[in-house]
C-alpha atoms as a PDB file:
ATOM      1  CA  UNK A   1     -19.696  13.264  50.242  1.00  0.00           C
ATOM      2  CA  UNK A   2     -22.482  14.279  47.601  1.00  0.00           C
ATOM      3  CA  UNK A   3     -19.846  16.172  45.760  1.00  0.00           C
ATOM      4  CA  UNK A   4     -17.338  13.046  45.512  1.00  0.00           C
ATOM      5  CA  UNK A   5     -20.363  11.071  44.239  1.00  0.00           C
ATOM      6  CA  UNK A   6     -20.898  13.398  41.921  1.00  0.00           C
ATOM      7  CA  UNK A   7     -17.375  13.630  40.464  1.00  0.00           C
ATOM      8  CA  UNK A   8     -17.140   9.632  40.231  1.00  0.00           C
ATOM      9  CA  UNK A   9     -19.847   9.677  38.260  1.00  0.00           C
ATOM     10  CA  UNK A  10     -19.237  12.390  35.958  1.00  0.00           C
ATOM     11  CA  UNK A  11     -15.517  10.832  35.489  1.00  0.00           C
ATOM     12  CA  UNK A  12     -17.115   6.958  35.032  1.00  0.00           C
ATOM     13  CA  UNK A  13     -19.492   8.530  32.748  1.00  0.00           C
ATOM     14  CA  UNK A  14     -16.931  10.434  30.605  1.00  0.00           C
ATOM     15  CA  UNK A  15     -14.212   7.586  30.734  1.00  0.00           C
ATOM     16  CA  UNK A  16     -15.805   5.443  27.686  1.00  0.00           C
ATOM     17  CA  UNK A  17     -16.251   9.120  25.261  1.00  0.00           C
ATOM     18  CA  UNK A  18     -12.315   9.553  26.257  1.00  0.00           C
ATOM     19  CA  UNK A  19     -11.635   6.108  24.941  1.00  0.00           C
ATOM     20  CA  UNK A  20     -13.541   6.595  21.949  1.00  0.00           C
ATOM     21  CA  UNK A  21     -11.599  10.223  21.077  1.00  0.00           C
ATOM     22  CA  UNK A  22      -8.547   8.713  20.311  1.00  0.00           C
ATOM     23  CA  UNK A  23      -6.824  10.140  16.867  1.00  0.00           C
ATOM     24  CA  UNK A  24      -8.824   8.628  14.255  1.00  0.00           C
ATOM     25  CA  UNK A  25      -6.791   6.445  11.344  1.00  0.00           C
ATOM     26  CA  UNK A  26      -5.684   7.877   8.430  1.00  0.00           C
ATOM     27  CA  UNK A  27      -7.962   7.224   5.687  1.00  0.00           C
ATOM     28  CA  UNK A  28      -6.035   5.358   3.168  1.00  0.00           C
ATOM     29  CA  UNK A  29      -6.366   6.616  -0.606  1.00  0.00           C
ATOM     30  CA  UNK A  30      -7.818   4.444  -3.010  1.00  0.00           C
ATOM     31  CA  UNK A  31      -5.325   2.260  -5.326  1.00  0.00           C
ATOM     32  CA  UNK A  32      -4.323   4.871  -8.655  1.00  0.00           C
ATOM     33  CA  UNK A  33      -3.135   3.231 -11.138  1.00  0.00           C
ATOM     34  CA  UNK A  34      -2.095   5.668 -13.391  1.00  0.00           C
ATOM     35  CA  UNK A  35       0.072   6.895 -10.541  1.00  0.00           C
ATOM     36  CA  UNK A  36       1.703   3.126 -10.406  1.00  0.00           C
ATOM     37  CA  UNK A  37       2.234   3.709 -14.094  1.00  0.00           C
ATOM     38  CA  UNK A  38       4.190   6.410 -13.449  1.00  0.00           C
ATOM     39  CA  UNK A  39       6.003   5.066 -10.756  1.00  0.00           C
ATOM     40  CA  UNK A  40       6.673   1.600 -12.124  1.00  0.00           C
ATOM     41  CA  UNK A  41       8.479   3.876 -15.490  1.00  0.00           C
ATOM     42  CA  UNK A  42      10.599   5.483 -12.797  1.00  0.00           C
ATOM     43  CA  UNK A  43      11.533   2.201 -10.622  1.00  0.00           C
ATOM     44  CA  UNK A  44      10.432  -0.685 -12.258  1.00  0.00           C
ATOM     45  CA  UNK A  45      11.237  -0.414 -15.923  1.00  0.00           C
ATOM     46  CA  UNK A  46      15.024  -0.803 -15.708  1.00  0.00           C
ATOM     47  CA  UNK A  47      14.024  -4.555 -15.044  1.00  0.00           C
ATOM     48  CA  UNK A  48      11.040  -5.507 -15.891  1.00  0.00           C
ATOM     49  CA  UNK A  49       8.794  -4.859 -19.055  1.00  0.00           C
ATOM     50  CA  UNK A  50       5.703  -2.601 -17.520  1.00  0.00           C
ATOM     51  CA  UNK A  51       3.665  -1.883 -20.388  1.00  0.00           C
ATOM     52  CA  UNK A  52       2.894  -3.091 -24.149  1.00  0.00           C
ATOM     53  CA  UNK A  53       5.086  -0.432 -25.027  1.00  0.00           C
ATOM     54  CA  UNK A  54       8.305  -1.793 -23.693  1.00  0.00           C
ATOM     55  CA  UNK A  55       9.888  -4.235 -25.353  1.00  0.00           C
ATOM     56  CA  UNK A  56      13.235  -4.586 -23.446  1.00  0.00           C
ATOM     57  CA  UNK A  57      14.029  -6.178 -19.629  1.00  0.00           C
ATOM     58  CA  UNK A  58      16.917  -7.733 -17.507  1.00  0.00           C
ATOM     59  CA  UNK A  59      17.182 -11.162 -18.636  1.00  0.00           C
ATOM     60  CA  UNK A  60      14.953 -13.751 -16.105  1.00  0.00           C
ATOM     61  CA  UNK A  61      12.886 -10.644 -15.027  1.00  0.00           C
ATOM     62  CA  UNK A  62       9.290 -11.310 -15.470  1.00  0.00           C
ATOM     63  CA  UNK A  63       7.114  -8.477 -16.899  1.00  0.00           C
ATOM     64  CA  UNK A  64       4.312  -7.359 -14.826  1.00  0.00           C
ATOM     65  CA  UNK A  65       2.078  -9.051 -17.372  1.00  0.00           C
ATOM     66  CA  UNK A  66       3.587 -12.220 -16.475  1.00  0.00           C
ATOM     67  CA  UNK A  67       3.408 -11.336 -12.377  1.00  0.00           C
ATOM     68  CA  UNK A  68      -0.204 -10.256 -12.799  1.00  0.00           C
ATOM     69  CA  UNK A  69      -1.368 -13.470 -14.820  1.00  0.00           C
ATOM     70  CA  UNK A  70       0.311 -15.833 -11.791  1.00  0.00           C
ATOM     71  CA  UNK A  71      -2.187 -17.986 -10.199  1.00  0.00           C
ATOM     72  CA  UNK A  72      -0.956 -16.656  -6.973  1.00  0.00           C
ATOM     73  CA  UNK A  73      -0.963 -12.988  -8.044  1.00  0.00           C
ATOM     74  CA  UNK A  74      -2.641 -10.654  -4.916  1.00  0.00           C
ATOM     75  CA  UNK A  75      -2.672  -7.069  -5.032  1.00  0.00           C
ATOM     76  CA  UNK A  76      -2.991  -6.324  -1.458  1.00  0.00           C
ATOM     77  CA  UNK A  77       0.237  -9.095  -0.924  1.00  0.00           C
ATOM     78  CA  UNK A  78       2.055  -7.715  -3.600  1.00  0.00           C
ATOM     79  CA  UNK A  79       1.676  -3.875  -1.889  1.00  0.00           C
ATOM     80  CA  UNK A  80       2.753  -5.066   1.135  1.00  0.00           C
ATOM     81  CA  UNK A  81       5.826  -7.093  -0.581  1.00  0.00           C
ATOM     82  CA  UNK A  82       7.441  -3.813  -2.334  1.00  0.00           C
ATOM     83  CA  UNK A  83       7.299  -1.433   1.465  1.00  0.00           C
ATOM     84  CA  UNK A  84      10.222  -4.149   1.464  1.00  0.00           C
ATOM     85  CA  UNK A  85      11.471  -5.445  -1.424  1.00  0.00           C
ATOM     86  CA  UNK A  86      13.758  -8.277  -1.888  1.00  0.00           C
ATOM     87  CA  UNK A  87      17.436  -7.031  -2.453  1.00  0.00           C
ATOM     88  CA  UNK A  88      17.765  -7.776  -6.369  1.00  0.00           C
ATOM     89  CA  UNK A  89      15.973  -4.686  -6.457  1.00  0.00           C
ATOM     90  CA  UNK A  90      16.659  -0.413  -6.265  1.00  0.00           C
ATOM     91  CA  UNK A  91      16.589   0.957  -2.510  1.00  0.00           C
ATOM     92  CA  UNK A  92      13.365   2.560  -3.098  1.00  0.00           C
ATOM     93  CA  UNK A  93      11.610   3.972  -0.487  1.00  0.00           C
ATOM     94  CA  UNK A  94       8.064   3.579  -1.464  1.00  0.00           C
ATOM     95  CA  UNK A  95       4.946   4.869   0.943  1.00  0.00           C
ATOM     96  CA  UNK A  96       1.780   2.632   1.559  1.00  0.00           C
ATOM     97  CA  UNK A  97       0.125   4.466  -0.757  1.00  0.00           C
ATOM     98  CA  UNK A  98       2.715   3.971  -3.376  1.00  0.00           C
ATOM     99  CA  UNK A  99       2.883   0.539  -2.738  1.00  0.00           C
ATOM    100  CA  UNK A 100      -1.041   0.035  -3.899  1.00  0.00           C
ATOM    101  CA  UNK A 101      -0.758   2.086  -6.634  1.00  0.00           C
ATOM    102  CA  UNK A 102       1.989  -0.063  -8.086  1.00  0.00           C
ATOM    103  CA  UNK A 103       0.177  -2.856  -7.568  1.00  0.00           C
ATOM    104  CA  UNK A 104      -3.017  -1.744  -8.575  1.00  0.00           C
ATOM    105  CA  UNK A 105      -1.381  -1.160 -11.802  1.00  0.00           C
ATOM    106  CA  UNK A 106       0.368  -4.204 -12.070  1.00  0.00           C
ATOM    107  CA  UNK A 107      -3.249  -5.857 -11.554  1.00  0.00           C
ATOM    108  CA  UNK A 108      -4.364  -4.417 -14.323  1.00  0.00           C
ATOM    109  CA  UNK A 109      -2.082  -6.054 -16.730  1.00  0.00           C
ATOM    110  CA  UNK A 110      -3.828  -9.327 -16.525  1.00  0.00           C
END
């Protein structure tokens, strides 16, 4: 019976550690962006005006300036609004990361 005891509490004491040793999360990159620069000239700039540079934009589109200076402007909302953006826009298949650098850079147009 000393054995059993012995078990159980070997297995109750190792239960919490096997709990704990579950795959860590990814660590998320910090916002880049000169990366979202890059990306909004490859999927943005057909529509909107992304830089001081550009001068020209689909009619109605509002330039990133514009987004940025809204008084509801977010970065972290606006991220999580292009992983699925509304249908106006290109199929693009952007990853989390992507997503923040965009914004980031869109943030810093204020």
């Amino acid at each position: 019976m000393k054995p059993f005891l012995l078990y159980g509490a070997l297995s109750l004491g190792l239960l919490p550690q096997l709990a704990l040793a579950q795959e860590p999360e990814p660590k998320m990159s910090r916002p880049d962006p000169a990366k979202g620069a890059q990306l909004a000239q490859r999927w943005c700039a057909a529509c909107h005006i992304v830089s001081k540079d550009q001068t020209r934009a689909t009619d109605g589109t509002r330039s990133f300036a514009a987004i940025a200076q809204g008084a509801d402007f977010n970065v972290e909302k606006l991220a999580f609004f292009l992983l699925d953006p509304h249908p106006v826009m290109p199929n693009m298949t952007l990853s989390r990361d992507e997503a923040r650098d965009i914004a980031a850079y869109i943030g810093r147009q204020k």
